[in-house]
C-alpha atoms as a PDB file:
ATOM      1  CA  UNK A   1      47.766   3.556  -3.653  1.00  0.00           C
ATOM      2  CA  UNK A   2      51.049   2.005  -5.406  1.00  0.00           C
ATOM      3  CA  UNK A   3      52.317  -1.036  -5.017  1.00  0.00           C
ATOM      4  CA  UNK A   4      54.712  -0.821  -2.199  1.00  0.00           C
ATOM      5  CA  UNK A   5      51.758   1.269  -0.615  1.00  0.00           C
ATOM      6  CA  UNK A   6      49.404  -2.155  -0.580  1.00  0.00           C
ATOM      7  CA  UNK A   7      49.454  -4.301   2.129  1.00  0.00           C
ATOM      8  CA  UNK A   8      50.567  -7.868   1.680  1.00  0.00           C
ATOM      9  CA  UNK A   9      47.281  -9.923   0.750  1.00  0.00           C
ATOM     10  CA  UNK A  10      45.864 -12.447   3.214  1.00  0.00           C
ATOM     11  CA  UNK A  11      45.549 -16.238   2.212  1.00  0.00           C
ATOM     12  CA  UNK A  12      42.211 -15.923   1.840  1.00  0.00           C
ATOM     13  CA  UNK A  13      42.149 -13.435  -1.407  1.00  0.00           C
ATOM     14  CA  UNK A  14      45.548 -15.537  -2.239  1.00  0.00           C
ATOM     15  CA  UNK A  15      43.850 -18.660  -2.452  1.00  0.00           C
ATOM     16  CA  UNK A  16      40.895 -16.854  -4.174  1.00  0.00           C
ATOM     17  CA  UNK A  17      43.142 -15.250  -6.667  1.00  0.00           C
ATOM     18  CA  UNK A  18      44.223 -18.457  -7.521  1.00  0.00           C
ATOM     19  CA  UNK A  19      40.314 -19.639  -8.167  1.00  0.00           C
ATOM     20  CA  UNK A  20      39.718 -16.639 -10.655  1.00  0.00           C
ATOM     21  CA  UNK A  21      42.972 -16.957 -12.351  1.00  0.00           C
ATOM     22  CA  UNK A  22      42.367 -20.984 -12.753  1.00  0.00           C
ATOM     23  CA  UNK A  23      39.098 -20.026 -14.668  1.00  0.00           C
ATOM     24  CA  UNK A  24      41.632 -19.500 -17.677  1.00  0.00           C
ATOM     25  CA  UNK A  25      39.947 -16.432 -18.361  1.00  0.00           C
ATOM     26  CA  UNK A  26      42.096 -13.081 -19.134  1.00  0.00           C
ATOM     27  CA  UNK A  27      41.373 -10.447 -16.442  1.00  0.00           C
ATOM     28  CA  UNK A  28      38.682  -8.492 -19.447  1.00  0.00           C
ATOM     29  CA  UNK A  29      37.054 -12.185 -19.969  1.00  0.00           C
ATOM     30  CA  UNK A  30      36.631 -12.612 -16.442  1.00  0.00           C
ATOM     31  CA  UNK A  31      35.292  -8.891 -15.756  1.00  0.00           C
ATOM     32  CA  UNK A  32      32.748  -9.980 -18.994  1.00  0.00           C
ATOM     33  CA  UNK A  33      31.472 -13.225 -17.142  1.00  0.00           C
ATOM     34  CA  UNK A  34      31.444 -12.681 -13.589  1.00  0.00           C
ATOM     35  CA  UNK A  35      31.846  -9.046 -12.991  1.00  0.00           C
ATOM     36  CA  UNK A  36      28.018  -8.847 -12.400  1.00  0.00           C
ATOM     37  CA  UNK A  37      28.707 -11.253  -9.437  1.00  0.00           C
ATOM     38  CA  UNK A  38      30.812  -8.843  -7.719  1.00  0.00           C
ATOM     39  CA  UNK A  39      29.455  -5.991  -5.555  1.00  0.00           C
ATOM     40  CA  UNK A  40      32.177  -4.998  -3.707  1.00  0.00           C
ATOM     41  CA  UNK A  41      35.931  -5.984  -5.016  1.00  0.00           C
ATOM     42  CA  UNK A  42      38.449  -4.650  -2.552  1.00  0.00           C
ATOM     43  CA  UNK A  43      41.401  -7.732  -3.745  1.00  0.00           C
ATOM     44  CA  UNK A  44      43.238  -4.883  -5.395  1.00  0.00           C
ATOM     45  CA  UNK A  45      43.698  -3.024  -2.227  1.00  0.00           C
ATOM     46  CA  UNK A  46      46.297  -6.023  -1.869  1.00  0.00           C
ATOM     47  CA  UNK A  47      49.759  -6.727  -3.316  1.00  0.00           C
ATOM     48  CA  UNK A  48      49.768 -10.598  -3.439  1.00  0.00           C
ATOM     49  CA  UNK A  49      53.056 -12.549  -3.842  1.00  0.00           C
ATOM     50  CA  UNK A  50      53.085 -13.622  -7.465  1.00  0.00           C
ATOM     51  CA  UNK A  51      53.867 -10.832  -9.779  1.00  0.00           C
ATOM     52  CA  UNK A  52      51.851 -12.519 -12.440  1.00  0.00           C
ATOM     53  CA  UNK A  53      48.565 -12.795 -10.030  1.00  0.00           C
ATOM     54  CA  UNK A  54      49.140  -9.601  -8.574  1.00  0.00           C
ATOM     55  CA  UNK A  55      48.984  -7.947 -12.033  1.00  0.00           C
ATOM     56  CA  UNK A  56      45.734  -9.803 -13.064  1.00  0.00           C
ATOM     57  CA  UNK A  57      43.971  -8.913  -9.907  1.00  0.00           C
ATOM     58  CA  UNK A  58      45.026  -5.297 -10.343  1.00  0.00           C
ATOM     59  CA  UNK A  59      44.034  -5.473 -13.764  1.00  0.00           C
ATOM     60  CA  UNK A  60      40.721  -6.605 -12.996  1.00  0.00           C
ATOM     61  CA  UNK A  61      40.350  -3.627 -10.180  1.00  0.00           C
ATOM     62  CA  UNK A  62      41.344  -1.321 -12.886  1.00  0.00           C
ATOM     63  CA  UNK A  63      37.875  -2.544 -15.084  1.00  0.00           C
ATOM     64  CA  UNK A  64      35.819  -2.809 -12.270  1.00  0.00           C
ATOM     65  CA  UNK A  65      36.604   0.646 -10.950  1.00  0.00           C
ATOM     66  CA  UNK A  66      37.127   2.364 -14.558  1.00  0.00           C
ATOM     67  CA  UNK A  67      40.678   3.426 -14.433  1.00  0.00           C
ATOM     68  CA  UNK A  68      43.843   3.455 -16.220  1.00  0.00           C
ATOM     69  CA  UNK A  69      42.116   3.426 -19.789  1.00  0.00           C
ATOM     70  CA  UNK A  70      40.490   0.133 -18.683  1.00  0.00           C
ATOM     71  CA  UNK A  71      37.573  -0.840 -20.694  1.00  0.00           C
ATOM     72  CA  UNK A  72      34.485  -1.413 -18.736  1.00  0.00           C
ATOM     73  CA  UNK A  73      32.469  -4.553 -17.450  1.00  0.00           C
ATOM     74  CA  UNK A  74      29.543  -3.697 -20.299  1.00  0.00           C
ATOM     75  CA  UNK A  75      32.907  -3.186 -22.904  1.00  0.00           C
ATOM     76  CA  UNK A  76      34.267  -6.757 -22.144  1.00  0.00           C
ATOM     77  CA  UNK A  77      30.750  -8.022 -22.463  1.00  0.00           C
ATOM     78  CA  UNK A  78      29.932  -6.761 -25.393  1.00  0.00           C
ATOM     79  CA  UNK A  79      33.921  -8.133 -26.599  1.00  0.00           C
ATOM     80  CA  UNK A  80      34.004 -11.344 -25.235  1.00  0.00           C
ATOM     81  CA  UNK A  81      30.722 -12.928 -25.202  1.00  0.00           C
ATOM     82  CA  UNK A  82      27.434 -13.812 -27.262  1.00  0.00           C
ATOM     83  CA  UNK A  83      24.509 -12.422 -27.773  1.00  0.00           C
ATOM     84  CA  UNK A  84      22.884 -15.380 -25.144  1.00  0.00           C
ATOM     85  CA  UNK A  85      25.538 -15.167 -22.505  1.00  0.00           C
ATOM     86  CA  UNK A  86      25.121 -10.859 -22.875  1.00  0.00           C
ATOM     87  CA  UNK A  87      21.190 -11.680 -22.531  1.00  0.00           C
ATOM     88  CA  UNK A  88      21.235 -14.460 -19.382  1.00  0.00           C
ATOM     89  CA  UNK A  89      23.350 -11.798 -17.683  1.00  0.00           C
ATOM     90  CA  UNK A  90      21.210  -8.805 -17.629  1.00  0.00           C
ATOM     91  CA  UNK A  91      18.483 -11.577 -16.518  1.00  0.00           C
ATOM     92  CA  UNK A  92      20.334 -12.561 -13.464  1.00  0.00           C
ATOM     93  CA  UNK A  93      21.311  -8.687 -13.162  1.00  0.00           C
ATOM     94  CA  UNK A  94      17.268  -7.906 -13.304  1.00  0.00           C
ATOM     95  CA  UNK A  95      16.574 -10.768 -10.954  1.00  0.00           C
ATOM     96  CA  UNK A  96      19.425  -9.650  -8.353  1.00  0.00           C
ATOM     97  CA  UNK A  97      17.933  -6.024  -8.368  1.00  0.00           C
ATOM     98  CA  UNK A  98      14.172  -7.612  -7.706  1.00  0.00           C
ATOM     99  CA  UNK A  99      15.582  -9.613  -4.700  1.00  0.00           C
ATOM    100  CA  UNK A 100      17.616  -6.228  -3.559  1.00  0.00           C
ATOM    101  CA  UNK A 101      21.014  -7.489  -3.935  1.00  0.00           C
END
């Protein structure tokens, strides 16, 4: 779907747009430390009014759904943070999957 294809987002992924963004985080840092947190991501099914949000968000879309050359969730890990962060991650991953989330 292309841009003019997307509907116009909703304030509600607006506003939470805004949240991610305000993290300070680039959209590969943010896949790194909260793309395990994510199950579904359907924000980039959405054009949103700023051109600078609505570029993150469909950068981030592009890493979560492996597309476009975009490096993966385990790539931007493995960039962007520690050994520790890397290892409390697959911990909460391993304790989502034994709760079946």
């Amino acid at each position: 779907m292309n841009k003019t294809e997307r509907p116009p987002a909703n304030a509600g992924y607006e506003e939470k747009a805004k949240e991610m963004i305000a993290e300070g985080f680039s959209p590969e840092e943010y896949a790194a430390h909260f793309g395990h947190n994510w199950i579904c991501f359907s924000m980039g099914d959405a054009r949103f009014a700023d051109p600078a949000t609505d570029a993150w968000i469909q950068r981030l879309d592009e890493i979560f759904i492996g597309r476009n050359g975009a490096p993966s969730v385990a790539e931007c890990r493995a960039r962007y943070l520690t050994a520790e962060e890397r290892a409390k991650i697959e911990k909460d991953i391993q304790e989502m999957n034994e709760h079946g989330l």
